[in-house]
N, C-alpha and C. Protein backbone atom coordinates (compact mmCIF):
# COMPACT_ATOMS: atom_id res chain seq x y z
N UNK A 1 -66.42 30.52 -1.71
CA UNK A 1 -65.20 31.02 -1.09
C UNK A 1 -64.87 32.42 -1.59
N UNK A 2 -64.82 32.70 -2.95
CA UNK A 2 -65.02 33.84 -3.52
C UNK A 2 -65.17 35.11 -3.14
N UNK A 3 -66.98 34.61 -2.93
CA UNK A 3 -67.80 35.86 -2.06
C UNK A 3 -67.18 36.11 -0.30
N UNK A 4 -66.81 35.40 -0.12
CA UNK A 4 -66.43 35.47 1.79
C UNK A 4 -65.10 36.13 1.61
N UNK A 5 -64.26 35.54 0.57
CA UNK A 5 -62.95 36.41 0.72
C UNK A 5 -62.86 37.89 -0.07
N UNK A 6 -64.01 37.95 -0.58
CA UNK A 6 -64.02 39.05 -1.15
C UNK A 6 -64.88 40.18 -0.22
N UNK A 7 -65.38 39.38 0.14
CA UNK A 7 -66.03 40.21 1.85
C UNK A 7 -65.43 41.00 2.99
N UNK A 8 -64.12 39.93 3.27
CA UNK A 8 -63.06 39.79 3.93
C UNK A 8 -62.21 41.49 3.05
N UNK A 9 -61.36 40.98 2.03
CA UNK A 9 -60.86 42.18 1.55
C UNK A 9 -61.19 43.30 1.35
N UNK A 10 -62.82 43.48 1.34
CA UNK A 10 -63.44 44.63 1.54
C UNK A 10 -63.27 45.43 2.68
N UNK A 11 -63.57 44.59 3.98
CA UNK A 11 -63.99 45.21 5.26
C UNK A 11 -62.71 45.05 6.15
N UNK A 12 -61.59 46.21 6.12
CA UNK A 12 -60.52 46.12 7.07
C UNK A 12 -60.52 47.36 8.75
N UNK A 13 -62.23 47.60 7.94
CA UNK A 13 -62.58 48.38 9.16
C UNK A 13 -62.27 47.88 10.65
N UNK A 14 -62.88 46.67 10.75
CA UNK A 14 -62.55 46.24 12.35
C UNK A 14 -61.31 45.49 12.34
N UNK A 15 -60.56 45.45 13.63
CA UNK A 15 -59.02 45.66 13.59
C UNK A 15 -58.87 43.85 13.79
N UNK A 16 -58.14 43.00 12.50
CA UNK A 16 -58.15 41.73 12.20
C UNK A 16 -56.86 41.28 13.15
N UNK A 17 -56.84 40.08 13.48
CA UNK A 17 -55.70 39.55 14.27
C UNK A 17 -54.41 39.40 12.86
N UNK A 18 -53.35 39.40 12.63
CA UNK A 18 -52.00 39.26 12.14
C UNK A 18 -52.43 38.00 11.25
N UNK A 19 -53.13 36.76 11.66
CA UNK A 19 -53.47 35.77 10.45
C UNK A 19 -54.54 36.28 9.77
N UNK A 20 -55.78 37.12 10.05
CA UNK A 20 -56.98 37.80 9.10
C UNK A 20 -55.82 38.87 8.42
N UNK A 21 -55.15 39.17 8.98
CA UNK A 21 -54.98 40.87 7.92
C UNK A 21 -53.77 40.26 6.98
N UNK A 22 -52.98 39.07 7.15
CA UNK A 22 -52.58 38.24 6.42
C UNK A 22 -53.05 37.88 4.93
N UNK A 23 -54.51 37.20 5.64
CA UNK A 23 -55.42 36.71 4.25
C UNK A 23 -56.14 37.74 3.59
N UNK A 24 -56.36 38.48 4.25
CA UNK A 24 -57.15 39.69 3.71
C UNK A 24 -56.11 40.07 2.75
N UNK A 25 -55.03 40.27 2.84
CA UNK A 25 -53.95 41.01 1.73
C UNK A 25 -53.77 39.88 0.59
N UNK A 26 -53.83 38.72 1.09
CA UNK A 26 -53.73 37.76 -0.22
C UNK A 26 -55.09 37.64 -1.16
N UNK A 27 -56.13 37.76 -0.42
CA UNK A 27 -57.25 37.88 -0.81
C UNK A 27 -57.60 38.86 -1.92
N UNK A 28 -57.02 40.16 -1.48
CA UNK A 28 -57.27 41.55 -2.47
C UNK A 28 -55.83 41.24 -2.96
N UNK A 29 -55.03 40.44 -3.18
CA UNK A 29 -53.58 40.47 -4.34
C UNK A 29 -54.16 39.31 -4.97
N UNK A 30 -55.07 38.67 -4.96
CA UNK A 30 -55.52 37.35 -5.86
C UNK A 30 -56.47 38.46 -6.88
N UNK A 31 -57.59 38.81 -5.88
CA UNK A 31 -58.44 40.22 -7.02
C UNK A 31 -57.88 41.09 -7.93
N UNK A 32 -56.23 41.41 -7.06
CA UNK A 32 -55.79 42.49 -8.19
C UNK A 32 -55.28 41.54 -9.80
N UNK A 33 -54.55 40.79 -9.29
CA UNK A 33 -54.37 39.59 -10.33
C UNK A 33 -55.42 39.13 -11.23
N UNK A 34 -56.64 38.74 -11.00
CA UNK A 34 -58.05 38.61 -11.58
C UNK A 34 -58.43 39.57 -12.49
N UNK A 35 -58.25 40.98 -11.64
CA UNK A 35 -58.89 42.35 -12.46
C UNK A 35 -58.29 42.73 -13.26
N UNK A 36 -56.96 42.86 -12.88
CA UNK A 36 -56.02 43.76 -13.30
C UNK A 36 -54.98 42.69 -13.96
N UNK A 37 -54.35 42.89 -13.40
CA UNK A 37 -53.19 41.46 -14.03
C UNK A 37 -52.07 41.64 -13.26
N UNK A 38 -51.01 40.63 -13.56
CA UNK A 38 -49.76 40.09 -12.07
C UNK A 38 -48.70 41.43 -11.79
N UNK A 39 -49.05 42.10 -13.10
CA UNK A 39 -48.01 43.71 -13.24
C UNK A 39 -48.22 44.40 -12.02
N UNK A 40 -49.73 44.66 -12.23
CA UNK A 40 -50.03 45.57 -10.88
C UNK A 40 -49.88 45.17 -9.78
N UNK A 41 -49.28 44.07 -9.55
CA UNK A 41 -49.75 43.38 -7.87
C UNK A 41 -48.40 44.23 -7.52
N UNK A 42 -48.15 45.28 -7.00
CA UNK A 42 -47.41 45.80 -6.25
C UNK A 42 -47.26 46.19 -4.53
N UNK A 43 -46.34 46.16 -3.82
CA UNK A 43 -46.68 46.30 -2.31
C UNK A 43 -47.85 47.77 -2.14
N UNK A 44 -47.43 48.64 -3.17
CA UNK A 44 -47.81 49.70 -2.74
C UNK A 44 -48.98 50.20 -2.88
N UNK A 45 -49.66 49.27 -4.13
CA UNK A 45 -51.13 48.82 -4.46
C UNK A 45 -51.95 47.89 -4.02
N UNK A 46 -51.01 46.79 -3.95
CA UNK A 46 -51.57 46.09 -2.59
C UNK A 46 -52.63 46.91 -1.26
N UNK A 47 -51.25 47.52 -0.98
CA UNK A 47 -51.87 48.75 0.44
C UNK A 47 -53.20 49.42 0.22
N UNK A 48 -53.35 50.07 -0.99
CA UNK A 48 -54.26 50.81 -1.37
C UNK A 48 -55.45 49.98 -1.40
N UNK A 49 -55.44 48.78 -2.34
CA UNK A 49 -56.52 48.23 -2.40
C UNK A 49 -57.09 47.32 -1.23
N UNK A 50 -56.33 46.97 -0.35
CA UNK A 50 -56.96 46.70 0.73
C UNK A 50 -56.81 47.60 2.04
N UNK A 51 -56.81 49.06 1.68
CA UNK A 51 -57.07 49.55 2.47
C UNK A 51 -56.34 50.08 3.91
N UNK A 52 -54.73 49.20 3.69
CA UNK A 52 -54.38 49.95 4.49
C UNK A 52 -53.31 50.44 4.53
N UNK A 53 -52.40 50.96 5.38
CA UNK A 53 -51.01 50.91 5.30
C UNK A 53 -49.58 50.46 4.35
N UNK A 54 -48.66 51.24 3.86
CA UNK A 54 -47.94 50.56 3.80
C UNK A 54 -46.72 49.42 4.14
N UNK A 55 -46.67 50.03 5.64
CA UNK A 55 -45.66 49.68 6.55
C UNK A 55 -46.65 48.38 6.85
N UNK A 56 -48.11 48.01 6.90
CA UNK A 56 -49.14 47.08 7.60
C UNK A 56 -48.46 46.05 6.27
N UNK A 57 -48.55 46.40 5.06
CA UNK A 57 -47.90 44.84 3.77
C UNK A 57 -47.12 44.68 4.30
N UNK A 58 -45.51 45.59 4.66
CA UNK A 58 -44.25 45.27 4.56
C UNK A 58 -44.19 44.08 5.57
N UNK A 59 -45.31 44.52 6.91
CA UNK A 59 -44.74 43.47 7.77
C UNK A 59 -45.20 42.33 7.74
N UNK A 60 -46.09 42.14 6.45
CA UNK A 60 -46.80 40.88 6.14
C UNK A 60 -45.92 40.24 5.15
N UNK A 61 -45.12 40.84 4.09
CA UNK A 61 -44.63 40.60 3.10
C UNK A 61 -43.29 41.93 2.60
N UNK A 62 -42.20 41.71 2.96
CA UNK A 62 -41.29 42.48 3.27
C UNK A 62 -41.11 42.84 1.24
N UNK A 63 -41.03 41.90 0.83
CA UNK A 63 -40.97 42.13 -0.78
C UNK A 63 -41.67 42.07 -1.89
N UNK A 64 -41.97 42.27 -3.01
CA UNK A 64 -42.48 41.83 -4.06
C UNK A 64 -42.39 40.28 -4.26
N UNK A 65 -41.46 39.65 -4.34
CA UNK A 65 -41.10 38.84 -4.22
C UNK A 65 -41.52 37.74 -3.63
N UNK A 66 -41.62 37.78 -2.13
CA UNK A 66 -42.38 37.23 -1.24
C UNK A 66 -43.36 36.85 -1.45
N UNK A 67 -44.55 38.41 -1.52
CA UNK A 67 -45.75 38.25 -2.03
C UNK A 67 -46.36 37.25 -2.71
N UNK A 68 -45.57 37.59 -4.01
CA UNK A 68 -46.04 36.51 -4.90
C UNK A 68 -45.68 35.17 -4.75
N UNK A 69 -44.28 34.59 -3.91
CA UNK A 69 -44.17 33.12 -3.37
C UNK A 69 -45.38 33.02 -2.63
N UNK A 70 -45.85 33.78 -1.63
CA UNK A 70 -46.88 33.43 -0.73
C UNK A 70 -48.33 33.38 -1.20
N UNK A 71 -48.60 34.17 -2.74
CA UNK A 71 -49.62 34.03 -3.09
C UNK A 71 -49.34 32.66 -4.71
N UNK A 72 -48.59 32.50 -4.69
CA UNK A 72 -48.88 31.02 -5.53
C UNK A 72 -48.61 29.64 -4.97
N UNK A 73 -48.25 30.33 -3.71
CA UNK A 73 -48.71 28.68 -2.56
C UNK A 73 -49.82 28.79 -2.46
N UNK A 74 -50.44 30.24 -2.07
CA UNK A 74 -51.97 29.78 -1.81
C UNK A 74 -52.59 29.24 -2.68
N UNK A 75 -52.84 29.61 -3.75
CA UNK A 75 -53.77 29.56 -4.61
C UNK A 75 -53.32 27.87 -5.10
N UNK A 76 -52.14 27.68 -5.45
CA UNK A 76 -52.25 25.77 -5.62
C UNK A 76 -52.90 25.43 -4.27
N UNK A 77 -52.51 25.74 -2.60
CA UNK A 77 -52.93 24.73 -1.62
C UNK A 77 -54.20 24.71 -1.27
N UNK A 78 -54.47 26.29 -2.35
CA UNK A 78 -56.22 26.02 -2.60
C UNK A 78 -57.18 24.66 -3.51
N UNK A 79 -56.19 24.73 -4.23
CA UNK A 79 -56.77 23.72 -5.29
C UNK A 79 -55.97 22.31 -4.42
N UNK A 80 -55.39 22.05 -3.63
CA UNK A 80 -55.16 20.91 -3.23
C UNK A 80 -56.43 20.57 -2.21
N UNK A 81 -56.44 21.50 -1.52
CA UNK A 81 -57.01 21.38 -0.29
C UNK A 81 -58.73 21.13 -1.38
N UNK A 82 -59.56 21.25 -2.32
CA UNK A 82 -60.58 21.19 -2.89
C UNK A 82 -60.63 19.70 -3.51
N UNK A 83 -58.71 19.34 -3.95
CA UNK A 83 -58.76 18.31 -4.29
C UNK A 83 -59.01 16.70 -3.60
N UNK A 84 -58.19 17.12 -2.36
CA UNK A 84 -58.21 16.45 -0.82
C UNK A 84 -60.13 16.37 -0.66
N UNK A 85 -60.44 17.03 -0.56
CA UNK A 85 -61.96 16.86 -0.26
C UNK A 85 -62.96 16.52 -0.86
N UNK A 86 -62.52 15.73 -2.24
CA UNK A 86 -63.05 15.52 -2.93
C UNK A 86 -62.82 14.04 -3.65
N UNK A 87 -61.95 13.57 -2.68
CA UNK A 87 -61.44 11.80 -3.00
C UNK A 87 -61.17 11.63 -1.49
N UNK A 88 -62.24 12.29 -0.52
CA UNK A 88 -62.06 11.74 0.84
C UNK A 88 -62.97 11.30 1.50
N UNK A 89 -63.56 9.93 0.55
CA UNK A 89 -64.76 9.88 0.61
C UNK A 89 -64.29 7.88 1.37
N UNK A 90 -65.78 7.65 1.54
CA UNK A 90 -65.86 5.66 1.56
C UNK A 90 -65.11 5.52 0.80
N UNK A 91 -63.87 4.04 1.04
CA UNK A 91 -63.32 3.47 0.50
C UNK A 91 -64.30 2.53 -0.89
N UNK A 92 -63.49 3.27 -1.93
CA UNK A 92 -64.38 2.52 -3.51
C UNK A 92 -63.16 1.17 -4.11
N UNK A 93 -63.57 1.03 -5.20
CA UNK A 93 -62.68 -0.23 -5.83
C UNK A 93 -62.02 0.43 -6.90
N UNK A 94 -61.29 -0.26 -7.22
CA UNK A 94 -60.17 0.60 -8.36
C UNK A 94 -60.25 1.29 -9.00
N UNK A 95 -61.91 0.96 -9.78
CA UNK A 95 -62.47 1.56 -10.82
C UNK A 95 -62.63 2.93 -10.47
N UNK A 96 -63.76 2.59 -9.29
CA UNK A 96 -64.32 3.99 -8.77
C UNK A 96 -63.19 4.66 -8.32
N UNK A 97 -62.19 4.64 -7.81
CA UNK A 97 -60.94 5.35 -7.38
C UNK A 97 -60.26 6.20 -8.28
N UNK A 98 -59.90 5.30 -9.69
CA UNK A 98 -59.54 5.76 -10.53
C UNK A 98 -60.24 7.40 -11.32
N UNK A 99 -61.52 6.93 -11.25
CA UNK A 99 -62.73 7.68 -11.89
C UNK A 99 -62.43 9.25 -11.04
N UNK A 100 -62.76 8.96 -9.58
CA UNK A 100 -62.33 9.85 -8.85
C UNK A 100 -61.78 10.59 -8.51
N UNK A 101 -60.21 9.68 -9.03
CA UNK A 101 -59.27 10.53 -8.84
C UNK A 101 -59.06 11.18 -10.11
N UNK A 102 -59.04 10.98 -11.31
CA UNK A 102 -58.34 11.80 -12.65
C UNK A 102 -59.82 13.06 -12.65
N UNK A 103 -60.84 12.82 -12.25
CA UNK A 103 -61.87 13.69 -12.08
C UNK A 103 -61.86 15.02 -11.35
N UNK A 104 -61.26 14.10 -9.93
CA UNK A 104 -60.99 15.62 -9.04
C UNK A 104 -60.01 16.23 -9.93
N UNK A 105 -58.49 15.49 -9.63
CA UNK A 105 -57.33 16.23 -10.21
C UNK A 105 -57.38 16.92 -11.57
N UNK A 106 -58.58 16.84 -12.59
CA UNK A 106 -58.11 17.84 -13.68
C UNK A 106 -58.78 18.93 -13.37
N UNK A 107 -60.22 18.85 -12.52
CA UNK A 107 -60.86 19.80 -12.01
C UNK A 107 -60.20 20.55 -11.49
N UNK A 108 -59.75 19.90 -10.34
CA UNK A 108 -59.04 21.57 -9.53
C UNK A 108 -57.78 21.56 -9.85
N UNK A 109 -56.96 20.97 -10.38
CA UNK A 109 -55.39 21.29 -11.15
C UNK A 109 -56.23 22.62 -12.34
N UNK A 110 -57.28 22.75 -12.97
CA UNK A 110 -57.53 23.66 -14.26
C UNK A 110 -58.02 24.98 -13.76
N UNK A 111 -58.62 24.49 -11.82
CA UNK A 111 -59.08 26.07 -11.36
C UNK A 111 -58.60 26.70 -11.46
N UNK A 112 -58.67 27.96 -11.33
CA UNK A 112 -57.63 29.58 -11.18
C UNK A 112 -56.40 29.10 -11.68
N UNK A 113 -56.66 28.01 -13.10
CA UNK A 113 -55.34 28.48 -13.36
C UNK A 113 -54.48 29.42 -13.87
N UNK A 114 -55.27 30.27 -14.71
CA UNK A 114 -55.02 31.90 -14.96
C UNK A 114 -54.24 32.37 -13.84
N UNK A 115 -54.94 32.53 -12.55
CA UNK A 115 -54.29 33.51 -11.95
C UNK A 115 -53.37 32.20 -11.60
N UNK A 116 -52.76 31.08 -11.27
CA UNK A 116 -51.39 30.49 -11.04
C UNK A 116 -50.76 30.84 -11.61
N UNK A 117 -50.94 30.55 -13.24
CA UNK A 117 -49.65 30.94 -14.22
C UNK A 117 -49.62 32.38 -14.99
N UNK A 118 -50.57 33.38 -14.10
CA UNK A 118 -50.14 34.44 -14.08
C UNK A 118 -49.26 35.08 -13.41
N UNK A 119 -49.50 34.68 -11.61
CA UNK A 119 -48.45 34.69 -10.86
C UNK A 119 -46.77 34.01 -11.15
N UNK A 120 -47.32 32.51 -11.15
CA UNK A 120 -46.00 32.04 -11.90
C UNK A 120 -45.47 32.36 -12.73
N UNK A 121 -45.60 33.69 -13.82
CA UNK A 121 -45.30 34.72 -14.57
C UNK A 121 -44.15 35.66 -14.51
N UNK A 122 -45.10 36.08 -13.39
CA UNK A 122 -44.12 37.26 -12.81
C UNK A 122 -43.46 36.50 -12.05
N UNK A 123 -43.18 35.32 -11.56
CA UNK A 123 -42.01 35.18 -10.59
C UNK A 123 -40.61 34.14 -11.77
N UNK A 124 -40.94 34.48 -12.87
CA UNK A 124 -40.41 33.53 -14.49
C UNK A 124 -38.67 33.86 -13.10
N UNK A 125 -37.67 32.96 -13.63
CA UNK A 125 -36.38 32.73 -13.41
C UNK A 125 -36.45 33.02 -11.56
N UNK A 126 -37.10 32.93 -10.90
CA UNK A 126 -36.99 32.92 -9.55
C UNK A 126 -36.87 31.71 -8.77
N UNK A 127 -35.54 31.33 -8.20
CA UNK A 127 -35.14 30.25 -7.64
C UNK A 127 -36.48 29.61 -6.92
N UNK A 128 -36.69 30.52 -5.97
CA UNK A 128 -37.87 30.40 -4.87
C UNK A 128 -39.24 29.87 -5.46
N UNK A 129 -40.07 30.12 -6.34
CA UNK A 129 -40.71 29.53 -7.56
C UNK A 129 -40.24 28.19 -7.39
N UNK A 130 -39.70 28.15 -8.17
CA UNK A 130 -38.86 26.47 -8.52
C UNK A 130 -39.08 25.71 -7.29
N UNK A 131 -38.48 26.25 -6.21
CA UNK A 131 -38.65 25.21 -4.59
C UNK A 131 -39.88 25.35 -4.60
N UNK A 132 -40.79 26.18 -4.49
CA UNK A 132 -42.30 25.97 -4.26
C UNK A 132 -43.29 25.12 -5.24
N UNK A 133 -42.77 25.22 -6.39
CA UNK A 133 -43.41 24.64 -7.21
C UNK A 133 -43.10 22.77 -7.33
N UNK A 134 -41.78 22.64 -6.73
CA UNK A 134 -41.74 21.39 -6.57
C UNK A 134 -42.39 20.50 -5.48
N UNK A 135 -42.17 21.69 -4.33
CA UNK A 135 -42.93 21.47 -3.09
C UNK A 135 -44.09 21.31 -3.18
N UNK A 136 -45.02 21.65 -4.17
CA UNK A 136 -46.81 21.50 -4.15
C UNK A 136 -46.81 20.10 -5.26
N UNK A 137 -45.76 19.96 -6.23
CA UNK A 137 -45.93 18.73 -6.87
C UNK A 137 -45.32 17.65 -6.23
N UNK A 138 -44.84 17.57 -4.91
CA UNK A 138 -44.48 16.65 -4.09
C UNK A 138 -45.50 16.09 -3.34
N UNK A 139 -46.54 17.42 -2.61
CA UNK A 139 -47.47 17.48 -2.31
C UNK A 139 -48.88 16.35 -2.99
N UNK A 140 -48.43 16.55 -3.99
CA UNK A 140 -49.73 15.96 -5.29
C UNK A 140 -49.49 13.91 -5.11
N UNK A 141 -48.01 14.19 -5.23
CA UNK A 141 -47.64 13.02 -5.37
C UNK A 141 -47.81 11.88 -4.50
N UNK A 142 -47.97 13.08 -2.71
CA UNK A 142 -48.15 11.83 -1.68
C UNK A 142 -49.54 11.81 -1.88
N UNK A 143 -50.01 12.52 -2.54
CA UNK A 143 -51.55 12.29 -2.17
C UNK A 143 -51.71 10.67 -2.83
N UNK A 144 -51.47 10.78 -4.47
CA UNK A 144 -51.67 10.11 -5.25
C UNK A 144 -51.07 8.47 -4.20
N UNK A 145 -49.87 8.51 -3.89
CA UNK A 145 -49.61 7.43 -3.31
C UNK A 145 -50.45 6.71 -2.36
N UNK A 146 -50.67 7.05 -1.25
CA UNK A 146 -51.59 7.19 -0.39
C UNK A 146 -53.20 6.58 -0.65
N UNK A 147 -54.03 7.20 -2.06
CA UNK A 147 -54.67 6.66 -2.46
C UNK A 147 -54.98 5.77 -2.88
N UNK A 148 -53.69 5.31 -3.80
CA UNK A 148 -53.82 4.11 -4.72
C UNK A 148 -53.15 2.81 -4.19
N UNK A 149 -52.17 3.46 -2.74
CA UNK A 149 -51.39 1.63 -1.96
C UNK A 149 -52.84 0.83 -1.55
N UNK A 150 -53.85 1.22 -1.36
CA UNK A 150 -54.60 -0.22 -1.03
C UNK A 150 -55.01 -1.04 -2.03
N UNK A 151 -54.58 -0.19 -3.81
CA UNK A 151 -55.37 -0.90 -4.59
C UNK A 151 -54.29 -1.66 -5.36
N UNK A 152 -53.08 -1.46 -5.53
CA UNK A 152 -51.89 -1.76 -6.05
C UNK A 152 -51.05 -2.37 -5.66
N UNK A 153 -50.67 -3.60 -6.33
CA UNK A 153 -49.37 -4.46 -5.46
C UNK A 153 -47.90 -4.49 -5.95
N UNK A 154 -47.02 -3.34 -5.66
CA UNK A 154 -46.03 -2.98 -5.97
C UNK A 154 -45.53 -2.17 -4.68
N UNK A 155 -43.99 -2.31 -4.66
CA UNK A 155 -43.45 -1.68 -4.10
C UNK A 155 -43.52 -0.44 -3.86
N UNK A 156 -43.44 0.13 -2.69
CA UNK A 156 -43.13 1.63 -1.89
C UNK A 156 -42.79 2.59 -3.53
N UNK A 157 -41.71 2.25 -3.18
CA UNK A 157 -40.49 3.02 -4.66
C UNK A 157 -41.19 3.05 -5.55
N UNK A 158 -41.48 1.66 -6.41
CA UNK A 158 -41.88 1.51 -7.65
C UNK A 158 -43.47 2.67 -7.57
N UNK A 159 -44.22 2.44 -6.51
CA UNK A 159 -45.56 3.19 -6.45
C UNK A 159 -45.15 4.51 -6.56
N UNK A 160 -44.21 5.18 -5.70
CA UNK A 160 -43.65 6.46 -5.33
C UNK A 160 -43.55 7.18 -7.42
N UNK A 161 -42.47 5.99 -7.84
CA UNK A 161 -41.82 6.39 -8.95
C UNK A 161 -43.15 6.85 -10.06
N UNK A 162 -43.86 5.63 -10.26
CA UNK A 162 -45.27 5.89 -10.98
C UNK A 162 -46.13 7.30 -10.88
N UNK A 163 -46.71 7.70 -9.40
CA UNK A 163 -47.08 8.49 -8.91
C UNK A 163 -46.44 9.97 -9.72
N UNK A 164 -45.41 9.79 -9.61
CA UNK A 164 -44.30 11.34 -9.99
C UNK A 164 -44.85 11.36 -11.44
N UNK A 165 -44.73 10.15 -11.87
CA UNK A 165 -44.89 10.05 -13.76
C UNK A 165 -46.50 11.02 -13.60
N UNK A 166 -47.28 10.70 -13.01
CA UNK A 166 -48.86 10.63 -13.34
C UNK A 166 -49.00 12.02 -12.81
N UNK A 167 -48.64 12.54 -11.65
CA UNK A 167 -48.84 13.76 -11.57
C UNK A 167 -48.48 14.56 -12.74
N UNK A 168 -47.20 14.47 -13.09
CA UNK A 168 -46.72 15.37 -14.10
C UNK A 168 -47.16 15.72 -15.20
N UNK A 169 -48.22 14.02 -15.66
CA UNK A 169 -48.89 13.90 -16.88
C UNK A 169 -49.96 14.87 -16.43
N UNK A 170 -50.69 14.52 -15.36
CA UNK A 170 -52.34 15.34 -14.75
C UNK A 170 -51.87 16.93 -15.24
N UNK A 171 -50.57 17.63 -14.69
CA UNK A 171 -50.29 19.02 -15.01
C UNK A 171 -50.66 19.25 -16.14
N UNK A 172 -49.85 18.11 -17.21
CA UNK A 172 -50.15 18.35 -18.94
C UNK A 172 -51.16 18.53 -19.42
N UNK A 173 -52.05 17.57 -18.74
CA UNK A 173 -53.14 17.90 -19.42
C UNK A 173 -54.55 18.68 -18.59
N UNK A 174 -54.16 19.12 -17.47
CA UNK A 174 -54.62 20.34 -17.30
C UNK A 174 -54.29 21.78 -17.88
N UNK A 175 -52.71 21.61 -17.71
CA UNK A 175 -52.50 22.93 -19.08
C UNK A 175 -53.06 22.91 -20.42
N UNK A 176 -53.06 21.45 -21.16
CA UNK A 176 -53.62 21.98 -22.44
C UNK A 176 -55.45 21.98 -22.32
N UNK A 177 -55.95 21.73 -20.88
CA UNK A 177 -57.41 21.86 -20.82
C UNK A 177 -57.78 23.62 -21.06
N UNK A 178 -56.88 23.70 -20.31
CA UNK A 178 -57.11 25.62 -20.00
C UNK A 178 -56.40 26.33 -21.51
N UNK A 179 -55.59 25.86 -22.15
CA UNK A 179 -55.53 26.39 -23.30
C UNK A 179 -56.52 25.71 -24.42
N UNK A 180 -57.52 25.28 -24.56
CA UNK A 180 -58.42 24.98 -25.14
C UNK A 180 -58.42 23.75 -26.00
N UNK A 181 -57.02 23.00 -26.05
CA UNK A 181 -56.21 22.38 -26.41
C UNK A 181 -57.38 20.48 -26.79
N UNK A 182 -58.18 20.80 -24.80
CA UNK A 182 -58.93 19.11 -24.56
C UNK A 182 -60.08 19.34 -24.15
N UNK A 183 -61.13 19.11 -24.07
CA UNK A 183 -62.60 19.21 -23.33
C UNK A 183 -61.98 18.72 -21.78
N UNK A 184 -62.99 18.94 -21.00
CA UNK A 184 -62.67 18.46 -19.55
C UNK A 184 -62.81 17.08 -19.63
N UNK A 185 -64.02 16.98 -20.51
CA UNK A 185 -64.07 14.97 -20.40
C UNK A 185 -63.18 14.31 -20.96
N UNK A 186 -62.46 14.83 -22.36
CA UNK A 186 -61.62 14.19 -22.90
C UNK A 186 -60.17 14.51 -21.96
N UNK A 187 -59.58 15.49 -21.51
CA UNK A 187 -58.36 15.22 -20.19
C UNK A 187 -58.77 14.29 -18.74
N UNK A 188 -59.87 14.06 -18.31
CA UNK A 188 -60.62 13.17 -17.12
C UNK A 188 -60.27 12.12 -17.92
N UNK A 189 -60.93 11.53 -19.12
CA UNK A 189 -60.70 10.08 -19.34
C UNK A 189 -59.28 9.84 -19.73
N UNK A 190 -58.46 10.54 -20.18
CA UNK A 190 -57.33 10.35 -20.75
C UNK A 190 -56.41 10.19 -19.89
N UNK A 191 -56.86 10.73 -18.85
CA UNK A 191 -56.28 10.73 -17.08
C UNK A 191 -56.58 9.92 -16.37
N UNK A 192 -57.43 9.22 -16.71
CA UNK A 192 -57.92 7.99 -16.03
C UNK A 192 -57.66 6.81 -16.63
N UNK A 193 -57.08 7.08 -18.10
CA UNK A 193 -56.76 6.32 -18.79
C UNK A 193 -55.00 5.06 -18.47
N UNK A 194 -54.51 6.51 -18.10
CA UNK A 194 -52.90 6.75 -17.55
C UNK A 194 -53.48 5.93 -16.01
N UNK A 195 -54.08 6.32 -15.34
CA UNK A 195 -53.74 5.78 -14.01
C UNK A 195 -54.36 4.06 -13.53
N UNK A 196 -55.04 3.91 -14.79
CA UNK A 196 -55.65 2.56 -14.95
C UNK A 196 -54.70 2.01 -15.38
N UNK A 197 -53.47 1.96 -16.61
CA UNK A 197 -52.57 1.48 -16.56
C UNK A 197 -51.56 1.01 -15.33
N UNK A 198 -51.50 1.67 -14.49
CA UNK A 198 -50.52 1.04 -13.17
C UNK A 198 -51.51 -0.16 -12.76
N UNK A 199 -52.38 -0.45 -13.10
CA UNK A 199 -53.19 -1.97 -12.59
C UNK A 199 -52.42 -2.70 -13.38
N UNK A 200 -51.98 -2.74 -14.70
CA UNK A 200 -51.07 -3.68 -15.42
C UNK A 200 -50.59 -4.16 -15.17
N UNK A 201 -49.29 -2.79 -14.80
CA UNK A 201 -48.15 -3.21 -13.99
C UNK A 201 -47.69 -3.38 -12.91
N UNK A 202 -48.86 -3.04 -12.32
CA UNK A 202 -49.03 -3.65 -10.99
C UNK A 202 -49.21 -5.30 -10.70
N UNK A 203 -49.77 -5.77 -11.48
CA UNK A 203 -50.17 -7.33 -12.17
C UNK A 203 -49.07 -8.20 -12.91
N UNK A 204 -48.34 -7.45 -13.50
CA UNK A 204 -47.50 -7.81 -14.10
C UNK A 204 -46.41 -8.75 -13.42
């Protein structure tokens, strides 16, 4: 994906429809973030580095502000959308489900997480942040639900309530993966550890 969007941000030579010249700008504000860091991501560098206009950002992204809401949705609904495709497989049994799931989720919860909580950086005390960031861990949560009602015999709620717990834990210990804190295998099993428990109490 990398190489194609970095392809993409290169070449604004031929004239892109309003959703390409869209991604193309998020594309080269993810690079500047990568290279450079979340300081520089400015509208006006933005422009430069992909080449075009300034008035061409504004009408993509009227603020600084914006920008960066619109580029730390992407980059989580990137890692959702990797995560989605990767537990959307034949129906397995608890075990294998389990395995699956704390596997994908520390994987792509730990991708680019640099550039997330670099972005999420620069947007520190921004209301808008906060709604988005709850909005992609809401996101996480139906997934998790969804997955695990065929294997679990508990209530809607009670599943819903669990789910919230386990995502929140998966964040934890994807943050302390990326701070050097856990090996990947030791946050996967420890994550799989947590979500094998709701068979308990599911039993219970």
């Amino acid at each position: 994906m990398r190489e194609q969007n970095a392809s993409l941000a290169r070449s604004p030579a031929r004239r892109l429809s309003k959703a390409e010249r869209r991604q193309q700008l998020l594309d080269t504000a993810l690079m500047i973030v990568r290279e450079e860091n979340a300081d520089r991501l400015t509208l006006g560098h933005l422009a430069v580095r992909a080449g075009v206009s300034k008035p061409v950002v504004y009408d993509h992204f009227p603020t600084r502000s914006a920008l960066l809401i619109d580029l730390y949705r992407w980059i989580d609904m990137e890692r959702i959308r990797r995560f989605t495709e990767a537990i959307s497989t034949p129906p397995r049994n608890l075990q294998e489900t389990v395995q699956v799931l704390a596997s994908a989720y520390i994987h792509c919860a730990s991708d680019k997480t640099d550039e997330f909580h670099a972005v999420g950086a620069a947007l520190a005390g921004s209301e808008e942040k906060a709604v988005v960031f709850q909005e992609l861990l809401d996101n996480c949560v139906a997934m998790f639900v969804t997955v695990l009602t065929p294997h679990l015999h508990m209530s809607p709620q009670e599943l819903l309530q669990r789910c919230i717990g386990l995502v929140g834990a998966g964040e934890a210990l994807s943050v302390a993966l990326t701070r050097g804190r856990l090996k990947e295998t030791e946050a996967v099993a420890a994550f799989a550890s947590l979500i094998k428990g709701l068979e308990q109490t599911s039993a219970s």
